[in-house]
C-alpha atoms as a PDB file:
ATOM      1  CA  UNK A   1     113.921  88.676 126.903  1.00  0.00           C
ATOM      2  CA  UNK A   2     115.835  87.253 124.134  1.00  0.00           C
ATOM      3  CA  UNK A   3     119.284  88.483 123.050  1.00  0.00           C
ATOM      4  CA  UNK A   4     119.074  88.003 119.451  1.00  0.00           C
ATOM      5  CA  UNK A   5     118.794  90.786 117.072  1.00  0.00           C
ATOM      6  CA  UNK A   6     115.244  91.324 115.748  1.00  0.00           C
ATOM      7  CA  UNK A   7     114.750  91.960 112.110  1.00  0.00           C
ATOM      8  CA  UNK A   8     111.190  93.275 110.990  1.00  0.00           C
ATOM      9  CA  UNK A   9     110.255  92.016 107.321  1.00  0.00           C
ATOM     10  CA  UNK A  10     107.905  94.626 105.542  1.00  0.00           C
ATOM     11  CA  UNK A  11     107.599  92.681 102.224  1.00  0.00           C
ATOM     12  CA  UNK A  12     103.922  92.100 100.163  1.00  0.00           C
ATOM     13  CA  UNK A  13     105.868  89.124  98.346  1.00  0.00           C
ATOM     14  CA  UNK A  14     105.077  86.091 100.389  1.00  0.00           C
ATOM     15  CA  UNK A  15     107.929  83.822  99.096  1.00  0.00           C
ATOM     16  CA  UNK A  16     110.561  86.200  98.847  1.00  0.00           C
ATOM     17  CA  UNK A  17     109.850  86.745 102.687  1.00  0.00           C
ATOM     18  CA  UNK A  18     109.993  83.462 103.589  1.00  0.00           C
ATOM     19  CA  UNK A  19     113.047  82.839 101.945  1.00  0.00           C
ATOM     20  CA  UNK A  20     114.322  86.019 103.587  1.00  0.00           C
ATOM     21  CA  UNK A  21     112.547  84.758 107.231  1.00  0.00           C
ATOM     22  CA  UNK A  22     114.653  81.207 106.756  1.00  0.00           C
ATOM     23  CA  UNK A  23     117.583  82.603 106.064  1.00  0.00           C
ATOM     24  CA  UNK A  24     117.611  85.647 109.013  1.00  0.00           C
ATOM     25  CA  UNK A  25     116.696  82.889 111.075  1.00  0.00           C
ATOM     26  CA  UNK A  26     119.400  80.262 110.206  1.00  0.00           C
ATOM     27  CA  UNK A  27     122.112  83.511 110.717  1.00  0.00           C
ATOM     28  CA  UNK A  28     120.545  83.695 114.540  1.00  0.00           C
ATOM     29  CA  UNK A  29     118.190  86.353 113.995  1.00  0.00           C
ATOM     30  CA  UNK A  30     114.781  86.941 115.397  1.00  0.00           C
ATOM     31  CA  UNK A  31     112.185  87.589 112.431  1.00  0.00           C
ATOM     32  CA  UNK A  32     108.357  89.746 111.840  1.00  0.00           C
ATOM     33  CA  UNK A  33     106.962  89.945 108.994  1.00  0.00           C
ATOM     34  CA  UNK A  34     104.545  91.906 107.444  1.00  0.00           C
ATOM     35  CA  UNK A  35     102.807  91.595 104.056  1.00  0.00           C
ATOM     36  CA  UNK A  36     101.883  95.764 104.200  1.00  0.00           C
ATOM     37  CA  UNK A  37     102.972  98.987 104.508  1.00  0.00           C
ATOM     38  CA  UNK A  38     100.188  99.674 107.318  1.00  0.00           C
ATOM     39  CA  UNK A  39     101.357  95.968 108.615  1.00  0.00           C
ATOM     40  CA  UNK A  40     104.877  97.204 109.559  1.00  0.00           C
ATOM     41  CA  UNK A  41     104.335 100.444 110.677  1.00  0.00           C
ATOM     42  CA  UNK A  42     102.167  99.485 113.049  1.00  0.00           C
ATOM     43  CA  UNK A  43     104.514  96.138 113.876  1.00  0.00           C
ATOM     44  CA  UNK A  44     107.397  98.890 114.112  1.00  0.00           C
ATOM     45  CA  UNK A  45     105.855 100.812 116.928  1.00  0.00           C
ATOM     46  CA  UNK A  46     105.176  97.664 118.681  1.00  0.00           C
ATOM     47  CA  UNK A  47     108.064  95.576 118.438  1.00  0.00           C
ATOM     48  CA  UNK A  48     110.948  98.386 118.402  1.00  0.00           C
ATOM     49  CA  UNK A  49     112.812  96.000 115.729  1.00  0.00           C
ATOM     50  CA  UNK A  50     116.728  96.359 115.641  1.00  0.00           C
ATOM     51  CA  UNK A  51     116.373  97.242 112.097  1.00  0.00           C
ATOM     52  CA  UNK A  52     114.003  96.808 109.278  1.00  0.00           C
ATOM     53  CA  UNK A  53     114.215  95.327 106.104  1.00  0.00           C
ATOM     54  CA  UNK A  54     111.340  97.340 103.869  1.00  0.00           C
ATOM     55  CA  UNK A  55     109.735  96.607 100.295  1.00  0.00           C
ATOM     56  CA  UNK A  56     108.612  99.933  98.408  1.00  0.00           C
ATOM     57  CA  UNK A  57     106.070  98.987  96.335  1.00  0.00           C
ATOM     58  CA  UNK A  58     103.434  97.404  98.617  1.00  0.00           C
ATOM     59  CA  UNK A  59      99.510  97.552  98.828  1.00  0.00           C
ATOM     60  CA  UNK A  60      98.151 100.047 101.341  1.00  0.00           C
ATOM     61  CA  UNK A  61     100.996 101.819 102.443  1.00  0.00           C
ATOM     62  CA  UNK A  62     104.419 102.206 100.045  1.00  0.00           C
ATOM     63  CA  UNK A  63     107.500 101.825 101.527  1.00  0.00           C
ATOM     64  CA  UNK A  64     108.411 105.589 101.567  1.00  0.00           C
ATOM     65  CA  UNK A  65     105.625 106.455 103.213  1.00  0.00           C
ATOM     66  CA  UNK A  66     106.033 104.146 105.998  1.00  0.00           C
ATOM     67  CA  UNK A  67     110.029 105.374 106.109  1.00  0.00           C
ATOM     68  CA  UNK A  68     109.014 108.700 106.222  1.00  0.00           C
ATOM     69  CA  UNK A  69     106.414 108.088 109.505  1.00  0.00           C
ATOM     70  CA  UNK A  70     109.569 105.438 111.156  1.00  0.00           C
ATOM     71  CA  UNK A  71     111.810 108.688 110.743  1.00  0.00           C
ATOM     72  CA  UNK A  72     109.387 111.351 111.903  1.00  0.00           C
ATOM     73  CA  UNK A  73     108.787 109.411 115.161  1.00  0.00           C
ATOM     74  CA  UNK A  74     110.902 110.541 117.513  1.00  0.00           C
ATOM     75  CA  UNK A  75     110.452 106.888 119.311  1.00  0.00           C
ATOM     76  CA  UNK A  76     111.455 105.156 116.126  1.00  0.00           C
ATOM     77  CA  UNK A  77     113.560 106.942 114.056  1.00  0.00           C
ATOM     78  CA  UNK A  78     116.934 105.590 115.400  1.00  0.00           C
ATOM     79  CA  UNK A  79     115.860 102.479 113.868  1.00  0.00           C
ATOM     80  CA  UNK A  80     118.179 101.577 110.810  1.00  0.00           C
ATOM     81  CA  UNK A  81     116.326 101.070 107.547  1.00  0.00           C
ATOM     82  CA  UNK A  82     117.257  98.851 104.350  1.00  0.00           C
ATOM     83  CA  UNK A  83     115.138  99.232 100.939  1.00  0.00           C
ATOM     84  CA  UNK A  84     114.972  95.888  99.833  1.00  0.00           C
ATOM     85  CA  UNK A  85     113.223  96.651  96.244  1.00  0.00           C
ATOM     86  CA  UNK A  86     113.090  96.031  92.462  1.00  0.00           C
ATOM     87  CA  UNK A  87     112.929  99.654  91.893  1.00  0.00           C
ATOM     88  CA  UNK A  88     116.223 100.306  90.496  1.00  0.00           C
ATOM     89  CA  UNK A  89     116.090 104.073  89.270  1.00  0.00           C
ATOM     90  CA  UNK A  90     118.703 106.567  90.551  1.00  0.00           C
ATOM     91  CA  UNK A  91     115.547 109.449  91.407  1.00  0.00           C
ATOM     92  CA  UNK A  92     114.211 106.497  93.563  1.00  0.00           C
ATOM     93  CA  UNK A  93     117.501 105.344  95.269  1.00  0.00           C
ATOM     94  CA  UNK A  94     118.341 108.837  95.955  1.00  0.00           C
ATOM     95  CA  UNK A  95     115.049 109.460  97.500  1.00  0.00           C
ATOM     96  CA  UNK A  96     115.409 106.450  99.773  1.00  0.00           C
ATOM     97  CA  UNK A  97     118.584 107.396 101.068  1.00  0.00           C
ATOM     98  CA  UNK A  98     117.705 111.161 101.694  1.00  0.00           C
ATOM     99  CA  UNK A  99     114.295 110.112 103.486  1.00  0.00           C
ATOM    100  CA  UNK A 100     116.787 108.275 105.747  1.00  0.00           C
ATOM    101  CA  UNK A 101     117.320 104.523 104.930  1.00  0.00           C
ATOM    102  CA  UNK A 102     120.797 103.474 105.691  1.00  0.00           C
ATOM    103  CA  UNK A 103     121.142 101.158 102.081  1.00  0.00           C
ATOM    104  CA  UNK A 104     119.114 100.280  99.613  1.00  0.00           C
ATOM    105  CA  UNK A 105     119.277  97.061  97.935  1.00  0.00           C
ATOM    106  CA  UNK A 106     118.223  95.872  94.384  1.00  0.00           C
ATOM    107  CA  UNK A 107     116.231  92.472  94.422  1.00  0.00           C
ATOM    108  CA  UNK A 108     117.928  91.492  91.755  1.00  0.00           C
ATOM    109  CA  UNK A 109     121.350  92.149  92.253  1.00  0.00           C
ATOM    110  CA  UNK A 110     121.565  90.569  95.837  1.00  0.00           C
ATOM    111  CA  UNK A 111     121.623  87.034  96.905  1.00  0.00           C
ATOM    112  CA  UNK A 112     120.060  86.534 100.624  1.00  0.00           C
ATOM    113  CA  UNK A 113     123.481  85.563 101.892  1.00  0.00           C
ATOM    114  CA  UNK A 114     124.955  89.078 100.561  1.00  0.00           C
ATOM    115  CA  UNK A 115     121.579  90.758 102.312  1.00  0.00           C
ATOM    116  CA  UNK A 116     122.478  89.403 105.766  1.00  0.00           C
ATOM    117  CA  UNK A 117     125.796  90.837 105.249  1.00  0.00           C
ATOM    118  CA  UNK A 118     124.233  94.257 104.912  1.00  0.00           C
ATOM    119  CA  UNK A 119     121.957  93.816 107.854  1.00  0.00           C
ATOM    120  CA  UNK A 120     124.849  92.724 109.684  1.00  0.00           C
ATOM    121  CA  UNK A 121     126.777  95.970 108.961  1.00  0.00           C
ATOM    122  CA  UNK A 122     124.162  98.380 109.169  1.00  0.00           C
ATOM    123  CA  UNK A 123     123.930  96.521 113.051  1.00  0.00           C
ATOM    124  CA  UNK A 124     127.668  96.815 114.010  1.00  0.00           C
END
């Protein structure tokens, strides 16, 4: 069993998770991905990530549906969650962090490097 911390990736943008997977990796962290909403949810209950990074706007599944099923699982609802999205408006924020997502970060306003500082924190 390893030791490192393992990040689940729920993001339909295929570079942006690369880019994210590289750089997770390179800061010693163990990295899913998953290119759907159904994807993660069902990657969540299997893998028991130590947190997950989530996209909202997805194909199958958006990302507040799939926070709302993490939280209402009593098995996976300890799990910390980060909205990692482009939606920027304060009626979708707000409804991020009441469904239960520990920080929710604008695409656009955050380099990777300042990303893996939130993951970091939302670990310690």
């Amino acid at each position: 069993m390893t030791d490192k911390r393992h990040i689940l990736l729920v993001e339909d943008d295929e570079f942006l998770a690369e880019l994210y997977a590289t750089k997770l990796n390179l800061e010693g962290f163990e990295v899913s991905l998953a290119s759907d909403g159904e994807k993660g949810l069902k990657l969540i209950k299997e893998k028991n990530p130590d947190l997950v990074l989530l996209d909202i706007i997805m194909p199958k599944m958006d990302g507040f549906e799939v926070l709302k099923q993490i939280k209402a699982d009593k098995k996976t609802k300890s799990i910390p969650v980060i909205l990692l999205t482009n939606l920027s408006q304060k009626d979708e924020v707000k409804k991020g962090l009441e469904l239960g997502a520990v920080d929710y970060l604008i695409k656009a306003h955050f380099m990777p490097s300042e990303v893996v500082k939130k993951i970091k924190s939302a670990l310690a």
